[in-house]
Protein backbone atom coordinates (compact mmCIF):
# COMPACT_ATOMS: atom_id res chain seq x y z
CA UNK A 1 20.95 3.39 1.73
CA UNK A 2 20.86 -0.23 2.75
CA UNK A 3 21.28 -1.82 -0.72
CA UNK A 4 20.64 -5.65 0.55
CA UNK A 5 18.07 -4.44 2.24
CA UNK A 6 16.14 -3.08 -0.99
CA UNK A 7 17.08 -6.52 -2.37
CA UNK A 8 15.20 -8.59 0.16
CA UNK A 9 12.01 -6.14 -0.58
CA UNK A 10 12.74 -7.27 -3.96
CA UNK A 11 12.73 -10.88 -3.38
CA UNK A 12 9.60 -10.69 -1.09
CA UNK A 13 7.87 -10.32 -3.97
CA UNK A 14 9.66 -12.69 -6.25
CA UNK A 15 11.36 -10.17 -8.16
CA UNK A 16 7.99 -9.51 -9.94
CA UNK A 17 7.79 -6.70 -12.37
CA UNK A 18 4.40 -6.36 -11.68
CA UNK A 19 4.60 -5.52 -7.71
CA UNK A 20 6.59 -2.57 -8.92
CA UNK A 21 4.06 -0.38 -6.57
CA UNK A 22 4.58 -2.04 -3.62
CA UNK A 23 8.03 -2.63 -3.71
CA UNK A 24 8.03 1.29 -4.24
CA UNK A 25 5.73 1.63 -1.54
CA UNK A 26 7.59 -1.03 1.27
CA UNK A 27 11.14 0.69 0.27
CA UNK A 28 9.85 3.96 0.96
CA UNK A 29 8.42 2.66 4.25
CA UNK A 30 11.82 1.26 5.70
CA UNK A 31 14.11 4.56 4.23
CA UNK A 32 11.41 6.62 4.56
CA UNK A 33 12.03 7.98 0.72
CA UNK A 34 13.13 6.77 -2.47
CA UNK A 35 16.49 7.83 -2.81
CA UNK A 36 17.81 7.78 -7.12
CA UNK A 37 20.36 4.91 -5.54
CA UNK A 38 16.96 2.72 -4.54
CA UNK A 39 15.42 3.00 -7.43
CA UNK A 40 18.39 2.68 -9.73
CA UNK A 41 18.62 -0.78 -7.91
CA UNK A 42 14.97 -1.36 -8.25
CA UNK A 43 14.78 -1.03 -11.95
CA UNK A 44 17.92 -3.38 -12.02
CA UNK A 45 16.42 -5.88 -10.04
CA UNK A 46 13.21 -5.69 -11.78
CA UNK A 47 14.92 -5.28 -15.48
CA UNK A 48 12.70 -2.52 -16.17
CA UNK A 49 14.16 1.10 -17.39
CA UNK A 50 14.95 3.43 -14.76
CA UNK A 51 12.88 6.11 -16.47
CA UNK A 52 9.85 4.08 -15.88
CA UNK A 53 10.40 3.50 -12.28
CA UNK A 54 11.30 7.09 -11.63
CA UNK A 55 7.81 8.04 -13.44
CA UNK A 56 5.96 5.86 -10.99
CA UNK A 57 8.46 7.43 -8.49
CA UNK A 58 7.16 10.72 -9.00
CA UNK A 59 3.12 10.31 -10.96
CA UNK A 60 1.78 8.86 -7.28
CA UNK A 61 1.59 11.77 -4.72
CA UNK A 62 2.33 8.99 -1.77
CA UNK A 63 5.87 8.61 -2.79
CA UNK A 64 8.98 10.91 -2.02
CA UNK A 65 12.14 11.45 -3.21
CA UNK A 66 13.30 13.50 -0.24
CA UNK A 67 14.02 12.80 2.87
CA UNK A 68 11.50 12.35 5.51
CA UNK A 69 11.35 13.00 9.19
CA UNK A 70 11.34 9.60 12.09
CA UNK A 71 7.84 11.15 12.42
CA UNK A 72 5.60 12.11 9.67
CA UNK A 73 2.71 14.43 10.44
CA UNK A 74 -0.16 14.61 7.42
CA UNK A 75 -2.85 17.00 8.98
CA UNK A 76 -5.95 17.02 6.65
CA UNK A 77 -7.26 20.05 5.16
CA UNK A 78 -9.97 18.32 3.00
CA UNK A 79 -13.68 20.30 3.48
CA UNK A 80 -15.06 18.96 7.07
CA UNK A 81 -11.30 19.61 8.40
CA UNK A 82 -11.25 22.70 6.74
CA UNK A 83 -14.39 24.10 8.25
CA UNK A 84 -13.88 22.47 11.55
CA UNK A 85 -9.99 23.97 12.23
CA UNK A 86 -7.85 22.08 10.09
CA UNK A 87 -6.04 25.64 9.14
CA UNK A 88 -5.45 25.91 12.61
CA UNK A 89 -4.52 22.83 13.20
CA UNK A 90 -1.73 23.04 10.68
CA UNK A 91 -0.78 26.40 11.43
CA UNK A 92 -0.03 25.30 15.37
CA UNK A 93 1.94 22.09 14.15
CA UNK A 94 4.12 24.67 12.01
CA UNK A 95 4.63 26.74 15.37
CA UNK A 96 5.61 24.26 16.76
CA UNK A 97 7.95 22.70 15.14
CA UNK A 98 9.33 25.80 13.57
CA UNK A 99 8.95 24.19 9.92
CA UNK A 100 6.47 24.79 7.17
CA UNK A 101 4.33 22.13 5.76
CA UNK A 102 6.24 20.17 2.79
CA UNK A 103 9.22 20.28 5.06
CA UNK A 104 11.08 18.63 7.65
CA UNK A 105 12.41 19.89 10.80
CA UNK A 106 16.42 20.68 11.01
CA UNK A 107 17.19 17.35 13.10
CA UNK A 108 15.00 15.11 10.90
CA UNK A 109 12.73 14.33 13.54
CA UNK A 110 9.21 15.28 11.81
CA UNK A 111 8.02 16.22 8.61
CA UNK A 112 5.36 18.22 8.27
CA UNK A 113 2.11 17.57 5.51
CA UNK A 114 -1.11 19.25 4.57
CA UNK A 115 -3.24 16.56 2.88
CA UNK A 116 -6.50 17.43 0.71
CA UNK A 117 -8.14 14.50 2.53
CA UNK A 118 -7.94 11.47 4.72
CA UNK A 119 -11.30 10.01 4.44
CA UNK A 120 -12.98 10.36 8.48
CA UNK A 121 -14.58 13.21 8.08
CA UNK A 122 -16.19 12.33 11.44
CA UNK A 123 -13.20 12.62 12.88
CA UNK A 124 -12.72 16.35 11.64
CA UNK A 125 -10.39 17.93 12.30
CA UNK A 126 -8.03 14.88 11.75
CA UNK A 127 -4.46 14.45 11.20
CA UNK A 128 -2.03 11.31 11.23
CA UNK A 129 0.85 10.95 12.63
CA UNK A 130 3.05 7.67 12.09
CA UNK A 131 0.06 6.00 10.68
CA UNK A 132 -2.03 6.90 13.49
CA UNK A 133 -5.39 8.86 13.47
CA UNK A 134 -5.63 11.34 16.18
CA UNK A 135 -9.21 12.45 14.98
CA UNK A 136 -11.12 15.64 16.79
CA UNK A 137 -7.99 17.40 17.56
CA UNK A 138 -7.48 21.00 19.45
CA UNK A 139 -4.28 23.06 18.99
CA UNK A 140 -3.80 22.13 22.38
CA UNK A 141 -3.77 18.38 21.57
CA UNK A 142 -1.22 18.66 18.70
CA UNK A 143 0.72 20.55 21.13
CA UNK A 144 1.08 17.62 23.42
CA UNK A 145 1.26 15.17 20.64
CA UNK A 146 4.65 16.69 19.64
CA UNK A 147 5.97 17.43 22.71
CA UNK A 148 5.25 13.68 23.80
CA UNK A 149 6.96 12.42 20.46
CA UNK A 150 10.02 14.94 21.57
CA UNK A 151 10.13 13.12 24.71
CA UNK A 152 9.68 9.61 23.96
CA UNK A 153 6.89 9.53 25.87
CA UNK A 154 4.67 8.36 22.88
CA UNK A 155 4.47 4.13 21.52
CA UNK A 156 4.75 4.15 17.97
CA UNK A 157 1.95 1.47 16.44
CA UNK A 158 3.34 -0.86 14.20
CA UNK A 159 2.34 0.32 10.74
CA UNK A 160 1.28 -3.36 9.79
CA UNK A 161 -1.53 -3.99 12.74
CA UNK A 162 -3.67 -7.35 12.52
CA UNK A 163 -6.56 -5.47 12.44
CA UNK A 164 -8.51 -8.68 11.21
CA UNK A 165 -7.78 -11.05 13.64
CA UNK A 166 -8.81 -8.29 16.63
CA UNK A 167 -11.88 -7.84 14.67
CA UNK A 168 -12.86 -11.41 13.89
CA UNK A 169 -12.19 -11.72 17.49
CA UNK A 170 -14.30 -9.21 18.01
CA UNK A 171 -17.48 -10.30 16.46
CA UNK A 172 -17.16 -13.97 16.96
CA UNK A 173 -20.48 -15.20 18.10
CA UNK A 174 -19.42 -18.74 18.50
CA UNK A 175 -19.82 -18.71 21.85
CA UNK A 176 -23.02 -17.31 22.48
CA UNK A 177 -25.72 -19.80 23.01
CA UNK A 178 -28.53 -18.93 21.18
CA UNK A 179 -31.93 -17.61 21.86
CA UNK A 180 -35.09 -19.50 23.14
């Protein structure tokens, strides 16, 4: 664990008490877990008990205090996914990867989780993989998913897009001259 590097999450957020979450939630995101080390420092840090940060640790679902893989695969299994092949869907991302869901593969590459819901049920069958939606996916498609992810072949999407700005840009009407 990269102990100054908890410490600058920390700081980020001025060493407030009250950002607790996040700072849970943006360590997790750079070790990929909470290791007992990382949250030992965060209750430090934050001069809060350690029991308290360890509940928090462990009440949200989102958080982990395992190890996870470089790649983390969440395939939904909510009702629309459900009905439209999300069993399927999970059970040829286990094949595949020779690991069960809840687990991660032997050389850490991908972990592997069945989710009650993601919330695009349009998209169904959905699953996410590095913070991506791949929605309307085959057992074929996951198939080439991981293989290009093996590979290399596949650009990760930063997990903090400016989603705004590409939509403001979007729907800026500015520069349309109006009717008449």
């Amino acid at each position: 664990m990269n102990a100054q590097r908890v410490i600058e999450i920390i700081q980020g957020y001025d060493g407030d008490p009250t950002a607790s979450l996040a700072i849970l939630q943006d360590v997790q995101r750079e070790l990929k877990y909470l290791p007992r080390e990382a949250l030992e420092l965060i209750a430090q840090q934050l001069d809060m008990p350690v029991g308290y940060v360890y509940r928090l640790a462990t009440f949200f679902k989102v958080f982990s205090l395992q190890p996870k893989g470089e790649h983390i695969c969440k395939i939904c299994l909510g009702t629309a996914c459900h009905v439209k092949g999300g069993p399927l869907i999970l059970e040829t991302m286990e094949r595949e990867l020779g690991v069960k869901a809840g687990n991660t593969t032997a050389d850490g590459k991908f972990s592997v989780e069945g989710v009650r819901c993601l919330g695009a049920c349009a998209l169904a069958p959905i699953i996410v993989i590095d913070d991506e939606p791949l929605g309307q996916m085959t057992p074929d498609a996951v198939v080439t998913r991981v293989r290009q992810l093996r590979a290399g072949e596949v650009v990760k999407i930063p997990a903090q897009m400016p989603v705004k700005v590409a939509v403001r840009e979007a729907v800026d009407l500015s520069a349309v001259p109006p009717k008449g």
